[in-house]
N, C-alpha and C. Protein backbone atom coordinates (compact mmCIF):
# COMPACT_ATOMS: atom_id res chain seq x y z
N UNK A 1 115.75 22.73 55.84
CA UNK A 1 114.75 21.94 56.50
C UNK A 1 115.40 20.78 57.27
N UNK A 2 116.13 21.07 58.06
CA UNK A 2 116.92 19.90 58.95
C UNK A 2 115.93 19.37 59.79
N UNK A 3 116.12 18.27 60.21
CA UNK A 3 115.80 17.25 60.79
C UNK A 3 116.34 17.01 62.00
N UNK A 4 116.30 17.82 63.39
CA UNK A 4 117.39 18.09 64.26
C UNK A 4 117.27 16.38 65.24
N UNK A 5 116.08 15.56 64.87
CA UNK A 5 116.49 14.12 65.50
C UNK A 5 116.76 13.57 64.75
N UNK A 6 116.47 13.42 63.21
CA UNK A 6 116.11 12.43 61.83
C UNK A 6 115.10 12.50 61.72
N UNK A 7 113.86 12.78 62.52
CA UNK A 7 112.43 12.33 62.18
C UNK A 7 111.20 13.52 62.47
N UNK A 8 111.93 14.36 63.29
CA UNK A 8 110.71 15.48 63.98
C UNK A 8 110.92 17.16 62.93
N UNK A 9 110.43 17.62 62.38
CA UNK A 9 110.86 18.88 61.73
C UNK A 9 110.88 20.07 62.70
N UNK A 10 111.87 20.75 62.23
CA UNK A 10 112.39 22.33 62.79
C UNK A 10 110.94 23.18 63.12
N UNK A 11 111.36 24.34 64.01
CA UNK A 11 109.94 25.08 63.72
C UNK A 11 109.95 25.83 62.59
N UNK A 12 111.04 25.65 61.46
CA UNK A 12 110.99 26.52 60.65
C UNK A 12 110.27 25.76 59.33
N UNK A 13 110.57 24.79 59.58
CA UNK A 13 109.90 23.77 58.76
C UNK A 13 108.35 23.24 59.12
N UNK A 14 107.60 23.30 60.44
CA UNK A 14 106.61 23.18 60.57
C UNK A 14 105.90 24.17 59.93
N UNK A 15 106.49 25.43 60.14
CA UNK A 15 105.66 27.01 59.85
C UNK A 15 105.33 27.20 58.50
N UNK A 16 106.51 26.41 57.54
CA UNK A 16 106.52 26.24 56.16
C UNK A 16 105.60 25.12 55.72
N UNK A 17 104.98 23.98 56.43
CA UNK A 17 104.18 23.29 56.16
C UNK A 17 103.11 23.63 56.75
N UNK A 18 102.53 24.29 57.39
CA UNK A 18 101.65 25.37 57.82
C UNK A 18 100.50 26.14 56.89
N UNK A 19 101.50 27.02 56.46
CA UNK A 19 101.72 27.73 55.32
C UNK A 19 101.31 27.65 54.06
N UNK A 20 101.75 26.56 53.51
CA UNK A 20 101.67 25.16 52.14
C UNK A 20 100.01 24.52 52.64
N UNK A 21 100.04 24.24 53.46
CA UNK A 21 98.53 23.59 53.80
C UNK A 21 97.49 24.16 53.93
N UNK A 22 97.57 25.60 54.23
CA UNK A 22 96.48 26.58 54.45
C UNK A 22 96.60 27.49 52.92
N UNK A 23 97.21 27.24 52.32
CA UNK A 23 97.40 27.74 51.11
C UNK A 23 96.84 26.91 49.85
N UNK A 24 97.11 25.71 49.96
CA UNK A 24 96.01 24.60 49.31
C UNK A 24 94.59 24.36 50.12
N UNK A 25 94.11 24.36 51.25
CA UNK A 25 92.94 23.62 51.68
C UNK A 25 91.70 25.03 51.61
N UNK A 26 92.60 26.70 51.90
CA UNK A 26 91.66 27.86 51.73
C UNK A 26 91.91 27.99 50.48
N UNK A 27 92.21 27.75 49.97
CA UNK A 27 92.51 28.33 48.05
C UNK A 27 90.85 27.88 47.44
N UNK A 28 90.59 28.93 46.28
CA UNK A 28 89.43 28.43 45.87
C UNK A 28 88.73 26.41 45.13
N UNK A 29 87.89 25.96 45.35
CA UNK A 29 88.01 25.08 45.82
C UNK A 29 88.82 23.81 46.61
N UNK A 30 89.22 24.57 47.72
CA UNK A 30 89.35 24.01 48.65
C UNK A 30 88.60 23.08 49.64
N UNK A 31 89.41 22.21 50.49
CA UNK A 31 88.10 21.82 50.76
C UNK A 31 87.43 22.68 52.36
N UNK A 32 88.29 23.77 52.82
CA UNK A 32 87.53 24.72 53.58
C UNK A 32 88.23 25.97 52.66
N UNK A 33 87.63 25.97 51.71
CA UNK A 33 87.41 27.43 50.55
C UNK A 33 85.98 28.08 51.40
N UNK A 34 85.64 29.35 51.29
CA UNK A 34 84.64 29.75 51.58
C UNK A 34 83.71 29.84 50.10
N UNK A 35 82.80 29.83 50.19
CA UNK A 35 81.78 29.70 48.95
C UNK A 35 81.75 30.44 48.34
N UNK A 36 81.97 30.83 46.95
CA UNK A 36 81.77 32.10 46.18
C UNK A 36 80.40 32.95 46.55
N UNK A 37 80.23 34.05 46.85
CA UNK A 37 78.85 34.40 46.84
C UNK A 37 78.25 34.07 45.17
N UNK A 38 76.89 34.29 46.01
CA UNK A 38 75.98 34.48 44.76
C UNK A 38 75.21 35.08 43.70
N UNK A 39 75.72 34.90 42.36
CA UNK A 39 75.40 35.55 41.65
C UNK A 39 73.84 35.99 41.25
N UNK A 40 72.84 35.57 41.52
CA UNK A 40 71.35 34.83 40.97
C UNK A 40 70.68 36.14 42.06
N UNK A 41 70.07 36.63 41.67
CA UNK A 41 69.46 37.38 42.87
C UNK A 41 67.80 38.24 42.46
């Protein structure tokens, strides 16, 4: 994960924080999780 100025990340490192973020925020409760359907019918 180099740092090719000191401060801006690689694209290999963006893609990996990408990745990590859409992996926590869609994960079940997330906060854009899609809603479990419903059981009650």
């Amino acid at each position: 994960m180099p740092l090719p100025d000191g401060l801006h990340p690689d694209a290999q490192t963006h893609a990996m924080i990408g990745e990590r973020f859409a992996a926590r925020v869609f994960a079940a409760g997330g906060p854009f999780a899609t809603p479990a359907p419903s059981t009650s019918g």
